[in-house]
PDB file of N, CA and C in Angstrom:
ATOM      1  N   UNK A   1     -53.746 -41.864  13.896  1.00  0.00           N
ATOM      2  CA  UNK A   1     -52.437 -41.568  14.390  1.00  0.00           C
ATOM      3  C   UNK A   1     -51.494 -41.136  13.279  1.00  0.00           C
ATOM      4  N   UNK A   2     -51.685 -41.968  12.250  1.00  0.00           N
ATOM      5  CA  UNK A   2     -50.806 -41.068  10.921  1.00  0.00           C
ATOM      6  C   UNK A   2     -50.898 -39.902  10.385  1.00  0.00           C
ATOM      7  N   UNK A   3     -52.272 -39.480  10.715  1.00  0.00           N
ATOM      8  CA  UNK A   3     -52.734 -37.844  10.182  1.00  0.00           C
ATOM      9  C   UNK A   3     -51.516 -37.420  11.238  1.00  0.00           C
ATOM     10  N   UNK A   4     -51.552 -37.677  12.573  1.00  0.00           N
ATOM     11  CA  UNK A   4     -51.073 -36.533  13.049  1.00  0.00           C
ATOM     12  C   UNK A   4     -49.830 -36.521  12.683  1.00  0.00           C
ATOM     13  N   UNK A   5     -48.828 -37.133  12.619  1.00  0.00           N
ATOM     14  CA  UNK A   5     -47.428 -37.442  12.630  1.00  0.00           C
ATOM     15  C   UNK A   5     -47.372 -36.788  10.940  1.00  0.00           C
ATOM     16  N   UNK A   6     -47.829 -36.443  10.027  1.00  0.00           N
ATOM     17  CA  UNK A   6     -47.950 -36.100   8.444  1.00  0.00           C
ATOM     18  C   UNK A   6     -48.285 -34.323   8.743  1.00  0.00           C
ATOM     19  N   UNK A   7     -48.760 -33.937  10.043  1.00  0.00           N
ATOM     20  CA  UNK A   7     -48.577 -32.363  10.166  1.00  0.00           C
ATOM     21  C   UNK A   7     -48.077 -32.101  10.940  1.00  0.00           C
ATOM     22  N   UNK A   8     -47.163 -32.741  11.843  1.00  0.00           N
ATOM     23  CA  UNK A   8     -45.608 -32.731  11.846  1.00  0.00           C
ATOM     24  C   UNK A   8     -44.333 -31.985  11.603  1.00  0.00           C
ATOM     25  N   UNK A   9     -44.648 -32.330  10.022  1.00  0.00           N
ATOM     26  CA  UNK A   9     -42.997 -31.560   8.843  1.00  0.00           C
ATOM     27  C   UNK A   9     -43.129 -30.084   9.628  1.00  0.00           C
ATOM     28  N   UNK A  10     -41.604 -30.290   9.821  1.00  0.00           N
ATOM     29  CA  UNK A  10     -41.029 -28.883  10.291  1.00  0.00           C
ATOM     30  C   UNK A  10     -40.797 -27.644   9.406  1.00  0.00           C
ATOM     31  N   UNK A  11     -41.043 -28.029   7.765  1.00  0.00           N
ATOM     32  CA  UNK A  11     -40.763 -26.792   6.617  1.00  0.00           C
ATOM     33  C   UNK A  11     -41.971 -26.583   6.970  1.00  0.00           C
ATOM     34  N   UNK A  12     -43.297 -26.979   7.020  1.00  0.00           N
ATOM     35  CA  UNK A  12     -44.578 -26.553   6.861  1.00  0.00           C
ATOM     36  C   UNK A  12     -44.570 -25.975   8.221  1.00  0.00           C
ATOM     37  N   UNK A  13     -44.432 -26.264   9.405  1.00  0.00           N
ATOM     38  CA  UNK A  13     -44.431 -25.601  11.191  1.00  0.00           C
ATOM     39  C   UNK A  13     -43.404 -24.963  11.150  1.00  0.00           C
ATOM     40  N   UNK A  14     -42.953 -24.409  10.264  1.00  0.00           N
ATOM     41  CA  UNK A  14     -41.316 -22.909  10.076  1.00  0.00           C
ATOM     42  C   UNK A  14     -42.357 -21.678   8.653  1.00  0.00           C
ATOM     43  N   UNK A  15     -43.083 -22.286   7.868  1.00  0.00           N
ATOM     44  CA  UNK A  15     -43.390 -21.299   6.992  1.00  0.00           C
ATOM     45  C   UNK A  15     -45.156 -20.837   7.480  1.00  0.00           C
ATOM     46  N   UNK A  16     -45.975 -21.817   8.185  1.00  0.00           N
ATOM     47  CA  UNK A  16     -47.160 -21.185   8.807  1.00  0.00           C
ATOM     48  C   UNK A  16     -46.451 -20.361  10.222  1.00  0.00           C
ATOM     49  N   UNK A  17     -45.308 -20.566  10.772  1.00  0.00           N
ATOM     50  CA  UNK A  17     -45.097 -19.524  12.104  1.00  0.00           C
ATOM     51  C   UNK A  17     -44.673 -17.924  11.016  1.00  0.00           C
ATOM     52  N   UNK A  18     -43.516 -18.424   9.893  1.00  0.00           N
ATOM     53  CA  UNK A  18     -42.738 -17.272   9.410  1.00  0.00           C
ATOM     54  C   UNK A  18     -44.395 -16.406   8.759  1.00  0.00           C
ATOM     55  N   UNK A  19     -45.187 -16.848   8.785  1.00  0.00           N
ATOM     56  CA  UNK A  19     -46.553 -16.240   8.314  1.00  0.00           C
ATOM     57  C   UNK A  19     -47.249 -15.394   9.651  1.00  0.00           C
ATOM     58  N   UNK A  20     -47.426 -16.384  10.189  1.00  0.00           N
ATOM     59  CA  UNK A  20     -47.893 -15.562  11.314  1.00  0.00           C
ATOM     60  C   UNK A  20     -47.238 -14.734  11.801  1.00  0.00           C
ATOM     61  N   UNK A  21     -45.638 -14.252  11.959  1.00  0.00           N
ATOM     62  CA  UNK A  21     -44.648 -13.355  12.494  1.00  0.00           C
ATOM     63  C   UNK A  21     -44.324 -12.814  11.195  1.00  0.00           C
ATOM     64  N   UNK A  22     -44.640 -12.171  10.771  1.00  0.00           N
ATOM     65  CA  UNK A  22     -43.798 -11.302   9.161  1.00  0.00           C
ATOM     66  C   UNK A  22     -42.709 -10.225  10.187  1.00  0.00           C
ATOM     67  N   UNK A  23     -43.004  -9.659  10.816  1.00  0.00           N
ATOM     68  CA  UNK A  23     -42.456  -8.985  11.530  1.00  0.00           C
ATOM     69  C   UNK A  23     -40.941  -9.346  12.160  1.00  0.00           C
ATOM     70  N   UNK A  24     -40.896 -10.391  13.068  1.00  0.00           N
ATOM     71  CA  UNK A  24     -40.072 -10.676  13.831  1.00  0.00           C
ATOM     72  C   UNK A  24     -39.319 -11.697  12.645  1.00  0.00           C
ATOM     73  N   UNK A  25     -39.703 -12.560  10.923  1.00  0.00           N
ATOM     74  CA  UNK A  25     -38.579 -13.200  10.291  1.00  0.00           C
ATOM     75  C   UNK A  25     -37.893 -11.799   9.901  1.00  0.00           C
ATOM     76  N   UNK A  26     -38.432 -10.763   9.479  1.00  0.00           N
ATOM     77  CA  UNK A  26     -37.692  -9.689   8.946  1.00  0.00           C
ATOM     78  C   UNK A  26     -36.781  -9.015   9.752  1.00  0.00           C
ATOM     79  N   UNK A  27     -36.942  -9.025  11.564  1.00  0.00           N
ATOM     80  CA  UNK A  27     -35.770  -8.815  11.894  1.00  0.00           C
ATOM     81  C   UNK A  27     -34.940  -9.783  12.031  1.00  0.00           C
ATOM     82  N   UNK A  28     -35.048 -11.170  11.927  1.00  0.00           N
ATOM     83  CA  UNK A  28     -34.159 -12.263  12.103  1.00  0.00           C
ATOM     84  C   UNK A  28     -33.391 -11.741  10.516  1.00  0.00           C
ATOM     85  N   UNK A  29     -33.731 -11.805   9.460  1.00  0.00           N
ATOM     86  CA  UNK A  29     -33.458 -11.687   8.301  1.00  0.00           C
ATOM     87  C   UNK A  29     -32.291 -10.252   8.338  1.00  0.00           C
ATOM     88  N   UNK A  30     -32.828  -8.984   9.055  1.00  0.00           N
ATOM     89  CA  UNK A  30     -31.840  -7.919   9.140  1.00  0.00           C
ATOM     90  C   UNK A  30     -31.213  -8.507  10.192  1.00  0.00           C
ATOM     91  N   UNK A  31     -30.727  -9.013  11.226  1.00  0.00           N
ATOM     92  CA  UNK A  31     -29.703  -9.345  12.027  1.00  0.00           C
ATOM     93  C   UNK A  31     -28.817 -10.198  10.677  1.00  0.00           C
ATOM     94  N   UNK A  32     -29.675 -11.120  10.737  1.00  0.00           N
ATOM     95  CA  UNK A  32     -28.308 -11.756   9.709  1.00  0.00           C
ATOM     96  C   UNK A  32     -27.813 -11.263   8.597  1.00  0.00           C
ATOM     97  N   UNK A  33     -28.417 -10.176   7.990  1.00  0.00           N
ATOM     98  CA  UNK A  33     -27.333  -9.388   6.603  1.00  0.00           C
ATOM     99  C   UNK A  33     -26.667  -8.705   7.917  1.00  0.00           C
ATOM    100  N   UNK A  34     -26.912  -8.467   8.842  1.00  0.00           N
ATOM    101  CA  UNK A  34     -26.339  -6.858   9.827  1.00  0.00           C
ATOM    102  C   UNK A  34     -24.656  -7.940   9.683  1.00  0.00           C
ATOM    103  N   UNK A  35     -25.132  -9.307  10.557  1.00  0.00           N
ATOM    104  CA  UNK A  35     -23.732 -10.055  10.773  1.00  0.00           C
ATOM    105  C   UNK A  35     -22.982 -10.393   9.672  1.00  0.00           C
ATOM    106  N   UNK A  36     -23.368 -10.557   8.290  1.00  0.00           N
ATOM    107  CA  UNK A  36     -22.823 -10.715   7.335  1.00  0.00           C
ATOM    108  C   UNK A  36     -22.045  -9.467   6.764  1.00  0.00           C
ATOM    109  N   UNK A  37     -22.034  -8.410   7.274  1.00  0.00           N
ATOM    110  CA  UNK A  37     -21.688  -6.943   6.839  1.00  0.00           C
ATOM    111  C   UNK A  37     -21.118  -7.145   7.451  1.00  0.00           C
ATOM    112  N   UNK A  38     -21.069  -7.225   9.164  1.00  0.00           N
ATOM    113  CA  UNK A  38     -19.855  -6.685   9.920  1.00  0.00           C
ATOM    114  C   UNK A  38     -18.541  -7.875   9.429  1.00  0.00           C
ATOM    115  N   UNK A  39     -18.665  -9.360   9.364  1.00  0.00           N
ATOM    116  CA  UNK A  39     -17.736  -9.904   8.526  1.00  0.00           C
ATOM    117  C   UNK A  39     -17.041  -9.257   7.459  1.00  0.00           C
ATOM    118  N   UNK A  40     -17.971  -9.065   6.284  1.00  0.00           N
ATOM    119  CA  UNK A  40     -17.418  -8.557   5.460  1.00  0.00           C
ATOM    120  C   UNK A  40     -16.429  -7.473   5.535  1.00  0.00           C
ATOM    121  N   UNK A  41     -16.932  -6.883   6.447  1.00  0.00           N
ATOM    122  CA  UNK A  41     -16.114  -5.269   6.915  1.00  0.00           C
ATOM    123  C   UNK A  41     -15.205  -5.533   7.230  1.00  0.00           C
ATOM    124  N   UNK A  42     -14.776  -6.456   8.027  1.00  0.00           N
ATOM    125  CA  UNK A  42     -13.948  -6.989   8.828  1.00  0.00           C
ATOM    126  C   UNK A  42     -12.803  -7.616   7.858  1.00  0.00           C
ATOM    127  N   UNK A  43     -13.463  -8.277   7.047  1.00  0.00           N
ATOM    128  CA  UNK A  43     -12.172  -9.492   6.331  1.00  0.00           C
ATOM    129  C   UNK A  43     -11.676  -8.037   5.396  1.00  0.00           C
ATOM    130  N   UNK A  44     -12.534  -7.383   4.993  1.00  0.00           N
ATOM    131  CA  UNK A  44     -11.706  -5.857   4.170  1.00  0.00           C
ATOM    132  C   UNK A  44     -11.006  -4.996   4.880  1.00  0.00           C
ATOM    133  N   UNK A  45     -11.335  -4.749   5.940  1.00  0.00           N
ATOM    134  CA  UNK A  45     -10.304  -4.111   7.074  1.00  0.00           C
ATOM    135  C   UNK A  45      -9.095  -4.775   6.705  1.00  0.00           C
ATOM    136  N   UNK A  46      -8.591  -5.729   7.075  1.00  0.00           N
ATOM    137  CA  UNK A  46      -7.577  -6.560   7.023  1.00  0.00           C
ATOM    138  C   UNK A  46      -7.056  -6.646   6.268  1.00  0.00           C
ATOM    139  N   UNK A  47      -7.776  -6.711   4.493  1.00  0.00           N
ATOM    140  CA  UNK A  47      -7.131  -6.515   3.697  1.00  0.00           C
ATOM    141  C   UNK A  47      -6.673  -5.556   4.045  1.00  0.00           C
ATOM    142  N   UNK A  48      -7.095  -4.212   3.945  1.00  0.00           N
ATOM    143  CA  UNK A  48      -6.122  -2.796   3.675  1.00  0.00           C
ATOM    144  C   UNK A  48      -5.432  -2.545   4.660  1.00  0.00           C
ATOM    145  N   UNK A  49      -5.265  -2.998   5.434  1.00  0.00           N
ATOM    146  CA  UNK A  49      -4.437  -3.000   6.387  1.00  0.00           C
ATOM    147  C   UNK A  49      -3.125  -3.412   6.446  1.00  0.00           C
ATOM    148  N   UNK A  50      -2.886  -4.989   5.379  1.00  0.00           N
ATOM    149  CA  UNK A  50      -2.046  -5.953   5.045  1.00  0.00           C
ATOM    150  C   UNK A  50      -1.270  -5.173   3.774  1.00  0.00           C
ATOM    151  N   UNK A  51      -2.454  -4.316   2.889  1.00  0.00           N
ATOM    152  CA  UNK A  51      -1.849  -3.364   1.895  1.00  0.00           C
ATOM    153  C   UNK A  51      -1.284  -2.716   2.403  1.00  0.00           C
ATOM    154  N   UNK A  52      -1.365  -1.852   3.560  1.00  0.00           N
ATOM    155  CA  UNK A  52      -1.156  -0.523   4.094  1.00  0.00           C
ATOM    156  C   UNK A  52       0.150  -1.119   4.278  1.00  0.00           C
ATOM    157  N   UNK A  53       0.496  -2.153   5.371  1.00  0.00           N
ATOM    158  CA  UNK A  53       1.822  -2.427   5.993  1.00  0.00           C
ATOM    159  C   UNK A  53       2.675  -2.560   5.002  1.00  0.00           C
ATOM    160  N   UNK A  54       2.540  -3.441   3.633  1.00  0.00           N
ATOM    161  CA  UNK A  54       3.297  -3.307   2.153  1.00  0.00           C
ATOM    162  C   UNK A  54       4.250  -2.055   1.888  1.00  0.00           C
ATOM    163  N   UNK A  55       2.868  -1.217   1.854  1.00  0.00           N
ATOM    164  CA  UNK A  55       3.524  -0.005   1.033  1.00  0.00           C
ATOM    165  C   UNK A  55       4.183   0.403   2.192  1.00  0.00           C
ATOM    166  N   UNK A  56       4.247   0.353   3.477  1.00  0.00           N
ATOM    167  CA  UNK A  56       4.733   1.168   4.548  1.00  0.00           C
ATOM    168  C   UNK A  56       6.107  -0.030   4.207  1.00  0.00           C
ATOM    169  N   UNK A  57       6.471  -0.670   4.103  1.00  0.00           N
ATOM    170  CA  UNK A  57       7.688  -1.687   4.156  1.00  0.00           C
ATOM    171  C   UNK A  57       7.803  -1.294   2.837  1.00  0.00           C
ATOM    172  N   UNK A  58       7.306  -1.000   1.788  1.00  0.00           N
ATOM    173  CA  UNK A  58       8.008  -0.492   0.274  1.00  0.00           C
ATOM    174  C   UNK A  58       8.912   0.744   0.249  1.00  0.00           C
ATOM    175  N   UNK A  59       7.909   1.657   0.781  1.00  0.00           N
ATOM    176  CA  UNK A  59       8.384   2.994   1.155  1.00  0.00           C
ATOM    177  C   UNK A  59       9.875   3.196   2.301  1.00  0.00           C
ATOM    178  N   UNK A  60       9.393   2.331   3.260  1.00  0.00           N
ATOM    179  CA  UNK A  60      10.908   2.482   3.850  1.00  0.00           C
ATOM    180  C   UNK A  60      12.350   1.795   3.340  1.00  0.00           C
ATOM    181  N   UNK A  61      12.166   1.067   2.236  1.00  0.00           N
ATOM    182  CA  UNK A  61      12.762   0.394   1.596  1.00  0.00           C
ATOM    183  C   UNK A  61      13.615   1.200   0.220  1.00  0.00           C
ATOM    184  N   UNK A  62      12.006   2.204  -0.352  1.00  0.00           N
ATOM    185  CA  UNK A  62      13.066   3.039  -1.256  1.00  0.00           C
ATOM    186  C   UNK A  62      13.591   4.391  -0.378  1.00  0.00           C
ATOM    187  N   UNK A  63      13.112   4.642   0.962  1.00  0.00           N
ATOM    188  CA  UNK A  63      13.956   5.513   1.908  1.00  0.00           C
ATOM    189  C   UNK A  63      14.767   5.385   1.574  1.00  0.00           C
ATOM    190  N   UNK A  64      15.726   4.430   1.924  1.00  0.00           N
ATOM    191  CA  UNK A  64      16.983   3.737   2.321  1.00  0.00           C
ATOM    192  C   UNK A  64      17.886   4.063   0.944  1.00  0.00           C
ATOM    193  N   UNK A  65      16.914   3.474   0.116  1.00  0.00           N
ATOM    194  CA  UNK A  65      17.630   3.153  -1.297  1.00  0.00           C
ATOM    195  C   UNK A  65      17.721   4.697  -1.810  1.00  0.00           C
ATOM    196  N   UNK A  66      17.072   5.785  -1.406  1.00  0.00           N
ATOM    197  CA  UNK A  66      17.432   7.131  -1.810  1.00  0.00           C
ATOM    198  C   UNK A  66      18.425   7.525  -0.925  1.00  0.00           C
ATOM    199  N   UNK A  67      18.756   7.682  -0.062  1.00  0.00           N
ATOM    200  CA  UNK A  67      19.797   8.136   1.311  1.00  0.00           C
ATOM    201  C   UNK A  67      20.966   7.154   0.419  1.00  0.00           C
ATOM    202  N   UNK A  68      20.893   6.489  -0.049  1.00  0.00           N
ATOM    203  CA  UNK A  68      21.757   5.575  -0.175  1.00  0.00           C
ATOM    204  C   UNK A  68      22.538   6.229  -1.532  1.00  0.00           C
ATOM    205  N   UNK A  69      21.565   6.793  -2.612  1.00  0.00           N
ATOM    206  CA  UNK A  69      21.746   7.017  -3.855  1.00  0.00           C
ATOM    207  C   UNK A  69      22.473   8.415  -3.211  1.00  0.00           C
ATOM    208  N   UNK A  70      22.048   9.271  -2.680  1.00  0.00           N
ATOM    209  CA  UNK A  70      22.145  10.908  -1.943  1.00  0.00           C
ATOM    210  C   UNK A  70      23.797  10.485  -1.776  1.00  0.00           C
ATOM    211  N   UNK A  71      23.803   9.672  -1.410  1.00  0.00           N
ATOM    212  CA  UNK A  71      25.418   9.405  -0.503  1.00  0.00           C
ATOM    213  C   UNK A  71      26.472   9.670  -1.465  1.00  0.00           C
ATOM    214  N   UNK A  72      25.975   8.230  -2.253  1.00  0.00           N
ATOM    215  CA  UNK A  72      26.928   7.782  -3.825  1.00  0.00           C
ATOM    216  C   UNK A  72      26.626   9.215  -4.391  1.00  0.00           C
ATOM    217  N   UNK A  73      26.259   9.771  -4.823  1.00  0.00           N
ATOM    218  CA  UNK A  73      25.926  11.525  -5.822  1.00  0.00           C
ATOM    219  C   UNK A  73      26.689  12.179  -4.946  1.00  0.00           C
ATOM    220  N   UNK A  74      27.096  12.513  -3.610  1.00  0.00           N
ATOM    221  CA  UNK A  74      27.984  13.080  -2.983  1.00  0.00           C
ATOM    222  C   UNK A  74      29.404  13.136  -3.291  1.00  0.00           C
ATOM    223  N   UNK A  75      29.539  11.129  -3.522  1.00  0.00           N
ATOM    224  CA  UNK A  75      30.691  10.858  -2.949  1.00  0.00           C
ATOM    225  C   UNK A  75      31.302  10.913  -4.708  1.00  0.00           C
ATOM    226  N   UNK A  76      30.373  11.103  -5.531  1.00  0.00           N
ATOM    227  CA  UNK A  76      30.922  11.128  -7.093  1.00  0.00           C
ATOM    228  C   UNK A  76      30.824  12.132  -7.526  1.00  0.00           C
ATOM    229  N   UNK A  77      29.982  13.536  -6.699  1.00  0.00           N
ATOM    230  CA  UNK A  77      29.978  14.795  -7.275  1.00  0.00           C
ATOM    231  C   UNK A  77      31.425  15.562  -6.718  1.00  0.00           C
ATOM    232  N   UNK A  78      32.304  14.858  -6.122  1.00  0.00           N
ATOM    233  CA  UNK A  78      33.502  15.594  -4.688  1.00  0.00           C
ATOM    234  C   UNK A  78      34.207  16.388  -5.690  1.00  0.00           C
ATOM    235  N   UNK A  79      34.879  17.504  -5.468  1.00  0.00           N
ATOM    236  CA  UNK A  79      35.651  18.110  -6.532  1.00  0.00           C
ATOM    237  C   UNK A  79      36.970  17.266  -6.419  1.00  0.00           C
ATOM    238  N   UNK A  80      37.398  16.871  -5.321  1.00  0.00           N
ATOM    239  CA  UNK A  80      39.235  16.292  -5.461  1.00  0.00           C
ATOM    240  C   UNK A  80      38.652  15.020  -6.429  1.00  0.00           C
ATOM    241  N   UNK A  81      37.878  14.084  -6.238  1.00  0.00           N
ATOM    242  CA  UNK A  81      37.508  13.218  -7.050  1.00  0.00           C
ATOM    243  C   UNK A  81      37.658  13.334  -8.266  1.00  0.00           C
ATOM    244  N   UNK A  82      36.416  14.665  -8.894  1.00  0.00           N
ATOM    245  CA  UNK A  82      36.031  15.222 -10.172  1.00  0.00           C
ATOM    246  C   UNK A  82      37.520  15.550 -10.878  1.00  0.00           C
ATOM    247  N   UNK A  83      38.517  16.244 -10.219  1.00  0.00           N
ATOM    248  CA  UNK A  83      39.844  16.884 -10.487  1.00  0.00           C
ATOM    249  C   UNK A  83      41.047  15.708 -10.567  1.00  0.00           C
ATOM    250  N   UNK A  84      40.783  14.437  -9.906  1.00  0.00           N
ATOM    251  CA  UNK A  84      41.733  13.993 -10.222  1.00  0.00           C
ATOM    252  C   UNK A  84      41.721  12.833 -11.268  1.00  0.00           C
ATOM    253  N   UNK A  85      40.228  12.462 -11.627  1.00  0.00           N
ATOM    254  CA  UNK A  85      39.945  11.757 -12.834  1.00  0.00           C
ATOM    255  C   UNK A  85      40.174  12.749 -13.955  1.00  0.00           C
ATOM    256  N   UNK A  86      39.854  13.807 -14.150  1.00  0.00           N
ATOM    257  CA  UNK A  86      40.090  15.156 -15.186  1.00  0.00           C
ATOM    258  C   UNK A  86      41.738  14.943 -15.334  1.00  0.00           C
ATOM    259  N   UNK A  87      42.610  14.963 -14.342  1.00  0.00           N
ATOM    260  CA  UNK A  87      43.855  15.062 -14.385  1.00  0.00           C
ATOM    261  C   UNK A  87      44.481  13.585 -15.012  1.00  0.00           C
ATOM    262  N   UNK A  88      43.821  12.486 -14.477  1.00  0.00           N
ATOM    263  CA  UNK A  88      44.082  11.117 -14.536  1.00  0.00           C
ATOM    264  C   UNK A  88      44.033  10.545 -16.127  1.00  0.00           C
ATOM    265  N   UNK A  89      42.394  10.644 -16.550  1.00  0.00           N
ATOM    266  CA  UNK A  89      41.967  10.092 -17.727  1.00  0.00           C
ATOM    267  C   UNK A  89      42.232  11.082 -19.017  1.00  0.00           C
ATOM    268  N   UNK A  90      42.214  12.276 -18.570  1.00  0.00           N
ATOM    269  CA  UNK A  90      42.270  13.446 -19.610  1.00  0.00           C
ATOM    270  C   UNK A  90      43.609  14.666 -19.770  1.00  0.00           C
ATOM    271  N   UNK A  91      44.203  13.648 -18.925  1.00  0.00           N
ATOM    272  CA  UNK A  91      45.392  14.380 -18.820  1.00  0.00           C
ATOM    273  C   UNK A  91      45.327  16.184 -18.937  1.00  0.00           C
ATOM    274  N   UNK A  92      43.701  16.572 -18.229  1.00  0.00           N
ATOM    275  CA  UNK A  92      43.734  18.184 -17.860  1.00  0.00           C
ATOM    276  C   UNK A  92      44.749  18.480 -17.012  1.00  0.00           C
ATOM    277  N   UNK A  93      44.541  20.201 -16.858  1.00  0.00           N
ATOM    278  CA  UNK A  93      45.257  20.542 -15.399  1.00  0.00           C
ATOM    279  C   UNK A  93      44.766  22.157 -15.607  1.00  0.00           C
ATOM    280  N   UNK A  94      44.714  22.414 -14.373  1.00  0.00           N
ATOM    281  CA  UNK A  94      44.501  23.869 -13.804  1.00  0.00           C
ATOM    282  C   UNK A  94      45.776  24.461 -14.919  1.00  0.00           C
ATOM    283  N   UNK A  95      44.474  25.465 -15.424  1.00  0.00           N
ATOM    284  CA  UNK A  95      45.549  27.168 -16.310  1.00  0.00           C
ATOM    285  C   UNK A  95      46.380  27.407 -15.401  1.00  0.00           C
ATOM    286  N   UNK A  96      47.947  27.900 -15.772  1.00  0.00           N
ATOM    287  CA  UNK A  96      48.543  28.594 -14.845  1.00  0.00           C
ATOM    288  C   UNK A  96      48.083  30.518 -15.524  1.00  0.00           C
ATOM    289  N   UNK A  97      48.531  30.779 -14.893  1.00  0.00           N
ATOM    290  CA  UNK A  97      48.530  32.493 -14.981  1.00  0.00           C
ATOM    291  C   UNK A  97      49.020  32.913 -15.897  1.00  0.00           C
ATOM    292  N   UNK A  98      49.835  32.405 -16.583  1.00  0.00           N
ATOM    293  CA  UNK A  98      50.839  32.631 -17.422  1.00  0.00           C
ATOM    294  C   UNK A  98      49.635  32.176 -19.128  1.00  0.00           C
ATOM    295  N   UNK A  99      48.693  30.912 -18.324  1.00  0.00           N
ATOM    296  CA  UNK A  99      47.733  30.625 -19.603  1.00  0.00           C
ATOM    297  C   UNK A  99      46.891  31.400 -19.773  1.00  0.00           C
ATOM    298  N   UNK A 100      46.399  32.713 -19.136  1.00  0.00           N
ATOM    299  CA  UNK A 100      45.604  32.839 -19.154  1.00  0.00           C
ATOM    300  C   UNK A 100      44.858  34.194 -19.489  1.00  0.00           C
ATOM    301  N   UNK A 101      44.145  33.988 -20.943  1.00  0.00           N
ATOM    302  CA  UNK A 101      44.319  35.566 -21.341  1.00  0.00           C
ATOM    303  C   UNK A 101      42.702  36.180 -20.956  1.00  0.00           C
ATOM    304  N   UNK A 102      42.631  37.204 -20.350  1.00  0.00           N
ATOM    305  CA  UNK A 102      41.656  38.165 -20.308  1.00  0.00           C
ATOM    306  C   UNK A 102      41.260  39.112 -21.543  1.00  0.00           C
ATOM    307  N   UNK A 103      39.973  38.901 -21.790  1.00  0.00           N
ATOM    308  CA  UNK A 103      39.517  39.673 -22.641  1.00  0.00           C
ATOM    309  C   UNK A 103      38.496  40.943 -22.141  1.00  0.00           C
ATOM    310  N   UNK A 104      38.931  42.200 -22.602  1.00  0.00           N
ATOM    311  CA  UNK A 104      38.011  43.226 -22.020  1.00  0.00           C
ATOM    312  C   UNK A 104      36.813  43.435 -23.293  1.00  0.00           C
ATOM    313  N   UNK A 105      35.617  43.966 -22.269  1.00  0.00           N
ATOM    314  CA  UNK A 105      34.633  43.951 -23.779  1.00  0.00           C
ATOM    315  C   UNK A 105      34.182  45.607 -23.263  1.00  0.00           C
ATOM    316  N   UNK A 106      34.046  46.146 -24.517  1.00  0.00           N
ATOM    317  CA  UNK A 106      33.512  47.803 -24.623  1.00  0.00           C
ATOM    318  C   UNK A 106      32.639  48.135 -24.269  1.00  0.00           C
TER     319      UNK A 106
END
């Protein structure tokens, strides 16, 4: 009765079947890299995806911050602006007619 219960072990009744089937462990063996790929694929999808949304929230972010800059360059390029700091800080002013000599060239 002990012989039998000693051929038994299930590593030894898993590696005489995986012998007799070479065939069918090798597709058990490709199913499971197949499922381990599609994971993998999967958890990397997600990454770039999580990247993708980043840069899409970066990008609309320096949108903003350019429209924003566009505005201010408007509102500091204005000529009454430009003309009345010229007049203000530098005490310029528009030539009158009277300043203003023409030169003819030959």
């Amino acid at each position: 009765m002990t012989q039998s219960v000693t051929n038994f072990n299930p590593v030894t009744i898993m590696l005489t079947d995986a012998a007799r089937h070479p065939l069918r462990v090798l597709l058990f063996l490709l199913v499971l890299l197949s499922a381990l790929a599609v994971i993998l694929s999967s958890h990397m999808n997600r990454q770039v995806l999580i990247a993708n949304e980043q840069l899409m929230q970066e990008k609309d972010r320096l949108d903003i911050e350019w429209r924003h800059l566009l505005l201010e360059q408007g509102a500091l390029t204005e000529h009454n602006r430009i003309e009345s700091l010229v007049q203000r800080d530098l005490n310029m002013r528009r030539p009158m007619p009277e300043d203003e000599v023409v030169v003819r060239l030959k």
